[in-house]
N, C-alpha and C. Protein backbone atom coordinates (compact mmCIF):
# COMPACT_ATOMS: atom_id res chain seq x y z
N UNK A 1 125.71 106.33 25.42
CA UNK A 1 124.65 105.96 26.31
C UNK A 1 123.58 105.20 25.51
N UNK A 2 122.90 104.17 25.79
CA UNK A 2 122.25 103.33 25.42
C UNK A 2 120.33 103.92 25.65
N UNK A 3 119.53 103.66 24.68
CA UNK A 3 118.04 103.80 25.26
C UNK A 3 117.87 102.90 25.48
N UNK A 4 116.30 103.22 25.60
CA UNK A 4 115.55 102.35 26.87
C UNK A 4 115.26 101.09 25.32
N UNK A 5 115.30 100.95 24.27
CA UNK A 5 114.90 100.34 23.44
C UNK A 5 115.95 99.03 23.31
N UNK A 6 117.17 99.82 23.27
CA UNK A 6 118.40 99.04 23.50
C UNK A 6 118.75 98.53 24.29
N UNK A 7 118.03 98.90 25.57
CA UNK A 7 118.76 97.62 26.92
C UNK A 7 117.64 96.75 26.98
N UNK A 8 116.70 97.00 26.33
CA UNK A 8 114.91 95.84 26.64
C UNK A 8 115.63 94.56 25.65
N UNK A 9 116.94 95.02 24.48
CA UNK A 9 117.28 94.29 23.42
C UNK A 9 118.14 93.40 23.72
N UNK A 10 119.16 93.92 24.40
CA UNK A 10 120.07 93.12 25.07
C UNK A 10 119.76 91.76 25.81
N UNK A 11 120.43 90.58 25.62
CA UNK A 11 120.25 89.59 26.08
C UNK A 11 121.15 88.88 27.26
N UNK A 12 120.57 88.65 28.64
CA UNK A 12 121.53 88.83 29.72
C UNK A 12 121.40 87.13 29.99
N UNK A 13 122.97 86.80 30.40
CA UNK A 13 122.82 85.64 30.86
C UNK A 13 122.04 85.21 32.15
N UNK A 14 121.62 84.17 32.21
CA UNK A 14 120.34 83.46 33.27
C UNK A 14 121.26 84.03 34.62
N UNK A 15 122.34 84.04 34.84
CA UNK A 15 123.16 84.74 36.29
C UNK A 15 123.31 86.18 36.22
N UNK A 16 123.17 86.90 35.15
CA UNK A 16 123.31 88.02 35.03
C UNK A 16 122.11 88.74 35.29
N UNK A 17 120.70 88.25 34.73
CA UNK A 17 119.61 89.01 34.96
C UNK A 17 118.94 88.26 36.24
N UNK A 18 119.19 87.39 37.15
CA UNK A 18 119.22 87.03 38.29
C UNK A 18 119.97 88.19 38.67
N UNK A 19 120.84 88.66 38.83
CA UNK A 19 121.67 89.49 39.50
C UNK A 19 120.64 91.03 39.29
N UNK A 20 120.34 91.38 38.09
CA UNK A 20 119.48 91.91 37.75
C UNK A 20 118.46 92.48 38.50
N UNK A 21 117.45 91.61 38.63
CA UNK A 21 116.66 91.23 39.45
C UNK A 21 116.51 91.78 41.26
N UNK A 22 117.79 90.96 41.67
CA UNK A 22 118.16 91.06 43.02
C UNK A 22 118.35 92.48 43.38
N UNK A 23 119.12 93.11 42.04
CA UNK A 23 119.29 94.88 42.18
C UNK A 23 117.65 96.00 42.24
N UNK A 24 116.96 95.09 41.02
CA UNK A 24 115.82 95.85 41.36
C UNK A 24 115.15 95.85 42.31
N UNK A 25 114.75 94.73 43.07
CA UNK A 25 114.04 94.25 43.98
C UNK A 25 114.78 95.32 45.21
N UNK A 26 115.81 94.93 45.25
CA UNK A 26 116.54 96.10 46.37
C UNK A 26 115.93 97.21 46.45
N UNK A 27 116.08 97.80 44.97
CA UNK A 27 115.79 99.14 44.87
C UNK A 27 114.07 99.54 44.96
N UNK A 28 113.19 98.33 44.94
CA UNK A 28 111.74 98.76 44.97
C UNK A 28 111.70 98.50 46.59
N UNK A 29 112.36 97.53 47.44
CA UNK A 29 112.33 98.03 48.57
C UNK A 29 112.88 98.83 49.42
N UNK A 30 113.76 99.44 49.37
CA UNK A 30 114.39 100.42 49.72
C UNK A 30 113.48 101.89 49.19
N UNK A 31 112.79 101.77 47.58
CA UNK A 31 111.57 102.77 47.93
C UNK A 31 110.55 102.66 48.60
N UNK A 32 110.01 101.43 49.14
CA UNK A 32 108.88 101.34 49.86
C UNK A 32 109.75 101.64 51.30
N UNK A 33 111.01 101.30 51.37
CA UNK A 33 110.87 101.39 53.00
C UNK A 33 111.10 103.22 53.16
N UNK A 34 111.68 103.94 52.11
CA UNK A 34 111.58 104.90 52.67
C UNK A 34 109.99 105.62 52.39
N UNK A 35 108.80 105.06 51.56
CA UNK A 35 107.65 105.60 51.65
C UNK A 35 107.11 105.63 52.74
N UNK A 36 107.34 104.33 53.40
CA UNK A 36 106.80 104.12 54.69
C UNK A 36 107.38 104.78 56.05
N UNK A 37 108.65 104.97 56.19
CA UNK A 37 109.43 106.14 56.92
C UNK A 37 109.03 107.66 56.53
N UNK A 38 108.86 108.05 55.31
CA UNK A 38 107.89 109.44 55.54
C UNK A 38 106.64 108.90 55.94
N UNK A 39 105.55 108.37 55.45
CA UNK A 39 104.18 108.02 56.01
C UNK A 39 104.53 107.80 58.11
N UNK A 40 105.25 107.68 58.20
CA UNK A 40 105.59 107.36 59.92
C UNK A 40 105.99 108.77 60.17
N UNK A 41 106.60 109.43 59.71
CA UNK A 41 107.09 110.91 59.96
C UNK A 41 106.02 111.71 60.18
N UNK A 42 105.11 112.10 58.85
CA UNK A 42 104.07 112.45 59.15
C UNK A 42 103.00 111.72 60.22
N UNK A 43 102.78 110.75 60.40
CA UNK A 43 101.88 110.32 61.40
C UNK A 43 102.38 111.02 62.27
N UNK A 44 104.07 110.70 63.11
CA UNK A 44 104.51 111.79 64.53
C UNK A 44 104.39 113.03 64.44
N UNK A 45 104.50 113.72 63.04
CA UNK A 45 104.02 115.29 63.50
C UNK A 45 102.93 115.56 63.26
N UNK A 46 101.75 114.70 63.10
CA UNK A 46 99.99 114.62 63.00
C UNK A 46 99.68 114.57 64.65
N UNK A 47 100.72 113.66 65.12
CA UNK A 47 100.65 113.13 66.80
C UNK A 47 100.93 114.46 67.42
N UNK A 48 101.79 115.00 67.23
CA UNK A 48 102.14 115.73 68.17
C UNK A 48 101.64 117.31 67.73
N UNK A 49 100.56 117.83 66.42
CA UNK A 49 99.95 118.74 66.40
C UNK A 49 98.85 118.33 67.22
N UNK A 50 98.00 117.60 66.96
CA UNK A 50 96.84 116.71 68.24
C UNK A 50 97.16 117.37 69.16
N UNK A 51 98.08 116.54 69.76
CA UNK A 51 98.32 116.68 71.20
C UNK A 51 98.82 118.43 71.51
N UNK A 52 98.97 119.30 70.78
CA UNK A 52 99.68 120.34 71.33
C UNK A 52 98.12 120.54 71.06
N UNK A 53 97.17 120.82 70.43
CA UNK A 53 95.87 120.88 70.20
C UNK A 53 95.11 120.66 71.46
N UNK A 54 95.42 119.96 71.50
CA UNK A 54 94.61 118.98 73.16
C UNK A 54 95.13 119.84 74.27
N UNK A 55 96.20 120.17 74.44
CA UNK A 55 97.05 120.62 75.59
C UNK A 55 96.42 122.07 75.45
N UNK A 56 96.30 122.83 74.24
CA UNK A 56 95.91 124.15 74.15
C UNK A 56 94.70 124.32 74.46
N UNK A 57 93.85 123.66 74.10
CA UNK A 57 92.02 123.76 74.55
C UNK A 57 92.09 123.49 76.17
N UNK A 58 93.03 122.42 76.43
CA UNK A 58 92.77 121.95 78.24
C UNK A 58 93.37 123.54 78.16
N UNK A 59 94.63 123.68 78.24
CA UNK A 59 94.79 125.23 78.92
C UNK A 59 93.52 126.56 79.29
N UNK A 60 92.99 126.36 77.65
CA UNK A 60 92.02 128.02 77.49
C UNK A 60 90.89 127.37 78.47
N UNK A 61 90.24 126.04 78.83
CA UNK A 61 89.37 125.46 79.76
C UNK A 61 89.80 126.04 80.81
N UNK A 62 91.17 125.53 81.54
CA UNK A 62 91.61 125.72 82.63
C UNK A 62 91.49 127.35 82.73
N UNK A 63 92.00 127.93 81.65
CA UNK A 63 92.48 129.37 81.83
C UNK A 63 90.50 130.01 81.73
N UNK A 64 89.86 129.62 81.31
CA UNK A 64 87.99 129.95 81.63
C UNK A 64 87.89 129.54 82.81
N UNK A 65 87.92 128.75 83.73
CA UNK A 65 87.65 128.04 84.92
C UNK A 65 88.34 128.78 86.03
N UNK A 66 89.59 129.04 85.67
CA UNK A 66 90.96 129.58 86.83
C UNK A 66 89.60 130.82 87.47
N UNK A 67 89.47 131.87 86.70
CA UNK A 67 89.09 133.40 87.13
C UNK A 67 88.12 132.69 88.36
N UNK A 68 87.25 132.11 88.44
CA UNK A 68 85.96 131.90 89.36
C UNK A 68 86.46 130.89 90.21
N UNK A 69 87.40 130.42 90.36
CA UNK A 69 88.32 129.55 91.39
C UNK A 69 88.84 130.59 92.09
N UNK A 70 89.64 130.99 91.06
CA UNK A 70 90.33 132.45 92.09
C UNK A 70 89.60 133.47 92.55
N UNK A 71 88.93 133.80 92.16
CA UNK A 71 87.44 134.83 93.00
C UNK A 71 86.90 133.74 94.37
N UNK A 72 86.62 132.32 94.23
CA UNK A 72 86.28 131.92 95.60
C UNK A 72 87.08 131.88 96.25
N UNK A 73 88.32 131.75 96.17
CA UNK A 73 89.64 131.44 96.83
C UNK A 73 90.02 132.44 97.38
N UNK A 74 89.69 134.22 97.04
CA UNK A 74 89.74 135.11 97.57
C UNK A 74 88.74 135.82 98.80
N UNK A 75 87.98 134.87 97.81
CA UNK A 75 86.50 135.53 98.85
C UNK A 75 86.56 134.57 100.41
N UNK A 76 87.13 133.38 100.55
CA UNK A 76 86.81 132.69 101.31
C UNK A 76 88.48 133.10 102.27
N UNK A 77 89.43 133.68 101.31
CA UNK A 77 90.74 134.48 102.07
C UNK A 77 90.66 135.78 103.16
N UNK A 78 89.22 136.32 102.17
CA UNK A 78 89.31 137.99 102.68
C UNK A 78 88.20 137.43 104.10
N UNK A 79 87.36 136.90 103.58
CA UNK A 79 86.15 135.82 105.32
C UNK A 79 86.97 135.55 106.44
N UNK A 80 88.28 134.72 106.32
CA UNK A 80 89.00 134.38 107.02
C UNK A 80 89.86 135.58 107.70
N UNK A 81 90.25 135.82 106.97
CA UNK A 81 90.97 137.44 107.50
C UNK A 81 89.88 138.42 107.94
N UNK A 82 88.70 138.44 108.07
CA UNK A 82 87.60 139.19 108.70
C UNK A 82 87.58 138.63 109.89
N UNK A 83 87.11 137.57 109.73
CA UNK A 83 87.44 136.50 111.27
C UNK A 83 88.16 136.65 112.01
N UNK A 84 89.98 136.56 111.45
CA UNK A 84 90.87 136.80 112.60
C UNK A 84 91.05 138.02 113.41
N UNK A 85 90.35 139.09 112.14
CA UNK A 85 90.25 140.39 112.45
C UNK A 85 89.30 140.66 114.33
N UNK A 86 88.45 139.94 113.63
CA UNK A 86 87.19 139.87 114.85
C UNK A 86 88.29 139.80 116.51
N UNK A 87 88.56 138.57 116.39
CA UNK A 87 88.97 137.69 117.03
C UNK A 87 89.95 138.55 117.49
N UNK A 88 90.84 139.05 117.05
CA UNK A 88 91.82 139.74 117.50
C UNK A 88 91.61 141.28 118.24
N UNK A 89 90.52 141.68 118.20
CA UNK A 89 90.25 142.58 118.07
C UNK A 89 89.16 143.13 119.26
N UNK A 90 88.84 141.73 119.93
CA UNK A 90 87.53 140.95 120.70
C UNK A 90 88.95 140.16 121.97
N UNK A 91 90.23 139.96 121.57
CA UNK A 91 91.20 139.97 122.60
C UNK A 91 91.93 141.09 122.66
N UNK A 92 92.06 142.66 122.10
CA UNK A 92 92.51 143.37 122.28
C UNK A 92 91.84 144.51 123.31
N UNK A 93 90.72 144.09 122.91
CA UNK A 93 88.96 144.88 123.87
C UNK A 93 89.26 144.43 125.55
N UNK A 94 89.35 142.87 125.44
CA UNK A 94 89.48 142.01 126.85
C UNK A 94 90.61 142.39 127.61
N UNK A 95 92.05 142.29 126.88
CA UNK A 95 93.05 143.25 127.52
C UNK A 95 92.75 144.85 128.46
N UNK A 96 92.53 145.42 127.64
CA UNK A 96 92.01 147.17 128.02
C UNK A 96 90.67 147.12 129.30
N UNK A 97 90.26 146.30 129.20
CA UNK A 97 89.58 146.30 130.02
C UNK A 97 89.62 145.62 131.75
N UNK A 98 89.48 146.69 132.46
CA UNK A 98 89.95 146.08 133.18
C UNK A 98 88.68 144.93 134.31
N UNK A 99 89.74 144.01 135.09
CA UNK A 99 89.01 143.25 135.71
C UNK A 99 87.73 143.48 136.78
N UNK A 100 86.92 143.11 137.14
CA UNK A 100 86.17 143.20 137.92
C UNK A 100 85.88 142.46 138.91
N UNK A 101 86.38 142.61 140.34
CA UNK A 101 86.17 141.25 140.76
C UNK A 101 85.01 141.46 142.26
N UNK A 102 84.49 140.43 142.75
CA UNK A 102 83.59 140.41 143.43
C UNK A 102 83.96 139.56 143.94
N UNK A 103 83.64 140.03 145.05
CA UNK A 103 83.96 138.90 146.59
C UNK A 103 82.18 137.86 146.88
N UNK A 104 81.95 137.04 146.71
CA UNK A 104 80.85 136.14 146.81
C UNK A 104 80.31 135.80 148.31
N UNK A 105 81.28 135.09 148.57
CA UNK A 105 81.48 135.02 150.14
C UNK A 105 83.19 134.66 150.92
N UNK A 106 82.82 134.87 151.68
CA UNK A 106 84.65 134.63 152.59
C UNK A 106 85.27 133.42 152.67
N UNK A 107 84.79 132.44 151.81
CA UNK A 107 85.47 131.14 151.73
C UNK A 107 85.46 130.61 150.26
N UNK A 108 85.23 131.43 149.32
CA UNK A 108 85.33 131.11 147.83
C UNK A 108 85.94 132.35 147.53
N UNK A 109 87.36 132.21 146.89
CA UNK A 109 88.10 133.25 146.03
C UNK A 109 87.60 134.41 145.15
N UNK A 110 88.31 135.03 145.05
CA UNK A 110 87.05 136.67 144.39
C UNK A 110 87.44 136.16 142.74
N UNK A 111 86.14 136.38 142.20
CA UNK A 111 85.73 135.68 141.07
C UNK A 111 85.81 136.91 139.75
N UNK A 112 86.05 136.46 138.59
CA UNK A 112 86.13 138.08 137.79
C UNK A 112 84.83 137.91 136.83
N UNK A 113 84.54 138.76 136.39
CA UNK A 113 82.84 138.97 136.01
C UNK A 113 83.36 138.94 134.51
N UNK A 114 84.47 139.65 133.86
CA UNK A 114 84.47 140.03 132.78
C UNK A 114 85.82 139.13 132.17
C-alpha cells in the first residue's frame, strides 16, 4: 500500500489525472448531494414536529373551549325539553277536561268555552 507522500509523487499522464479529476469531482458531488438530502430530511421532520405542535395546542384550545360549548348546548337542550314538557302537559290538561258548551242563541251552533 502506498502513502499519502507517494501518490502526491507519482506522475499521471495529462488523460490519466483528467480522469482523476472527473472521479473526484464525482465524489465531492455525490457528498454534497447527499449533505443536502439529510439537510432536506431534517427540514421534513422539523415540518412535521411543527405541525403535530400546531395540531396539539389547536386540540388543548379546542379541548378548553369544548366544556362551555357543551354546558350551553345542554342548557339550551334541558330549556327545550322544559318547553315540550309544558306544552305537552298543557295538551294533556285540555284532553281531561271536559267540554263546556253554551247555547248563545237558536241560530248560532253551541260554542265551547274551554
Amino acid at each position: 500500500m502506498l502513502t499519502l507522500k507517494e501518490l502526491q509523487q507519482i506522475q499521471y499522464t495529462p488523460a490519466e489525472q483528467a480522469q482523476i479529476d472527473k472521479e473526484l469531482e464525482i465524489v465531492r458531488l455525490q457528498k454534497f448531494s447527499y449533505e443536502i438530502h439529510q439537510k432536506m430530511e431534517q427540514k421534513k421532520e422539523l415540518k412535521t414536529k411543527i405541525q403535530e405542535e400546531k395540531e396539539q395546542k389547536k386540540n388543548e384550545n379546542v379541548s378548553l373551549a369544548a366544556p362551555s360549548i357543551l354546558d350551553e348546548v345542554k342548557n339550551a337542550l334541558s330549556s327545550v325539553k322544559a318547553e315540550m314538557e309544558k306544552h305537552k302537559q298543557a295538551r294533556s290538561y285540555n284532553k281531561m277536561m271536559p267540554a263546556i258548551y253554551v247555547e248563545v242563541s237558536p241560530n248560532m251552533k253551541k260554542s265551547r268555552l274551554w
